[in-house]
C-alpha atoms as a PDB file:
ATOM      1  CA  UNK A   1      80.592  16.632 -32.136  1.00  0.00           C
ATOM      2  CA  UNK A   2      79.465  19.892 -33.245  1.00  0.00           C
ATOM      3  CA  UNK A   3      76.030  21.511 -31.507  1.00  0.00           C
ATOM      4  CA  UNK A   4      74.489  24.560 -33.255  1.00  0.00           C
ATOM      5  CA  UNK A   5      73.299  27.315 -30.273  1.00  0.00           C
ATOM      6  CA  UNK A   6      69.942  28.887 -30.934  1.00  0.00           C
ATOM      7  CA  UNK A   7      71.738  31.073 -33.184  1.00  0.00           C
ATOM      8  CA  UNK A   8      72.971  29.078 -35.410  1.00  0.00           C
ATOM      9  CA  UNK A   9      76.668  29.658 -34.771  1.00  0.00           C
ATOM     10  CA  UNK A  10      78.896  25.964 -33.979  1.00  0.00           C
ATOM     11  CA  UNK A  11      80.021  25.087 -30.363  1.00  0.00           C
ATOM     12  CA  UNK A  12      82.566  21.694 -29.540  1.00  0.00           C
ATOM     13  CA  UNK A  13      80.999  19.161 -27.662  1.00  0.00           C
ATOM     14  CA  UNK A  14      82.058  15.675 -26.384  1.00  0.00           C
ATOM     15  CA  UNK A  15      81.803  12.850 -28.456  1.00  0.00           C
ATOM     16  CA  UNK A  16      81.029  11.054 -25.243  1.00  0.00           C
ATOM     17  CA  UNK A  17      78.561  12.368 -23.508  1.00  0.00           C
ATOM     18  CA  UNK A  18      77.731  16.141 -25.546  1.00  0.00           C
ATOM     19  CA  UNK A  19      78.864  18.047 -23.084  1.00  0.00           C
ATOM     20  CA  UNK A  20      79.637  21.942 -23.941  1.00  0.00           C
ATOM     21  CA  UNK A  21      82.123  22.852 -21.396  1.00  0.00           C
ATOM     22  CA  UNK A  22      85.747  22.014 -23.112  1.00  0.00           C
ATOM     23  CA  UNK A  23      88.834  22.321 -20.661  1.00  0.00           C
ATOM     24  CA  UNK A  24      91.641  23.576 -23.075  1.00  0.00           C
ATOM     25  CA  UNK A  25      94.396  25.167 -20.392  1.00  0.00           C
ATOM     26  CA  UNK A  26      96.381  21.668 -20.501  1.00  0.00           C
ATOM     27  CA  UNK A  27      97.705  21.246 -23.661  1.00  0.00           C
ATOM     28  CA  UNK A  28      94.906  18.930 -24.495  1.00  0.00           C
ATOM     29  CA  UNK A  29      90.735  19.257 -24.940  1.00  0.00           C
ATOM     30  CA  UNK A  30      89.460  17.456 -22.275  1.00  0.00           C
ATOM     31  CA  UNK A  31      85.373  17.377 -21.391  1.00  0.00           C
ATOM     32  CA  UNK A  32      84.491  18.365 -17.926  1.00  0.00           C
ATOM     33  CA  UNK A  33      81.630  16.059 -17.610  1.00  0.00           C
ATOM     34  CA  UNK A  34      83.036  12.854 -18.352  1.00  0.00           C
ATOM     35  CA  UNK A  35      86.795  13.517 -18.429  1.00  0.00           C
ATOM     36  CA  UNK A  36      87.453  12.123 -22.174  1.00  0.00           C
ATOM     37  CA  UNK A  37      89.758  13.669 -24.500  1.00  0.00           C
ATOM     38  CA  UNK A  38      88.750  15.846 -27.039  1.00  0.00           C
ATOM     39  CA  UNK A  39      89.843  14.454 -30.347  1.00  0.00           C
ATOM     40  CA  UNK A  40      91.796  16.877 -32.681  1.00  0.00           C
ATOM     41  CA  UNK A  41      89.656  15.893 -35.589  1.00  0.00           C
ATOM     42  CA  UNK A  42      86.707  17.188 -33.553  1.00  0.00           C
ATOM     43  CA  UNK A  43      88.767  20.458 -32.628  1.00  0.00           C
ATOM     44  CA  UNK A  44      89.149  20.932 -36.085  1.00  0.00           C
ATOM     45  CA  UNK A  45      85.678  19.912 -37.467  1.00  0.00           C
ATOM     46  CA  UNK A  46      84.550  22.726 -35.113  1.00  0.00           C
ATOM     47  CA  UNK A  47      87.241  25.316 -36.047  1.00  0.00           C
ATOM     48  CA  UNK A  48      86.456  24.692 -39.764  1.00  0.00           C
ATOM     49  CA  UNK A  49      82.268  25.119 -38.805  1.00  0.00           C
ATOM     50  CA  UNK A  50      83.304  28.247 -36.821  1.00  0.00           C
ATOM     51  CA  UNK A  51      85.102  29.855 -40.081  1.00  0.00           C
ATOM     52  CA  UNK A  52      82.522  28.891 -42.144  1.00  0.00           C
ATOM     53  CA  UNK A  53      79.806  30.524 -39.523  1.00  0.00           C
ATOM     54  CA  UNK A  54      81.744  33.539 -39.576  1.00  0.00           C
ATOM     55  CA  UNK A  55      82.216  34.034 -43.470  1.00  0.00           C
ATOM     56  CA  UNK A  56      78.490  33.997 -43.678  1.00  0.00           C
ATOM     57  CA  UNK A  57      77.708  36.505 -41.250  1.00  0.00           C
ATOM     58  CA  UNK A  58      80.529  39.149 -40.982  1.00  0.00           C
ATOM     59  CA  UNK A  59      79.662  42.318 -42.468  1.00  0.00           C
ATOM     60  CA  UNK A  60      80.559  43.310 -45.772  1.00  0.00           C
ATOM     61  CA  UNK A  61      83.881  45.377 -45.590  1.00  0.00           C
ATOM     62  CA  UNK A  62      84.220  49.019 -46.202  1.00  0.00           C
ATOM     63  CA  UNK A  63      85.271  49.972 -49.165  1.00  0.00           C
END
């Protein structure tokens, strides 16, 4: 699941239960509220969201 913060940028939560807080130190995604793996199609759902977020609002580059 993807959740947009007030700012519009993309943050991984659980398909679960939607919680925000991801443990990724084990090898795997695992949510700390419920304990359910993270799926890697959600992991990269959110990485492609998080590339797109940042193509629209980096700042132009110097020329």
């Amino acid at each position: 699941m993807i959740f947009i913060n007030p700012h519009g940028a993309p943050e991984l939560a659980c398909d679960h239960c939607g919680c925000r807080w991801v443990d990724r130190l084990k090898g795997k995604a695992y949510c700390y509220e419920c304990g359910e793996e993270v799926s890697d199609e959600a992991i990269a759902e959110f990485q492609a969201a998080a590339v797109e977020y940042a193509a629209k609002h980096s700042p132009p580059a110097a020329s």
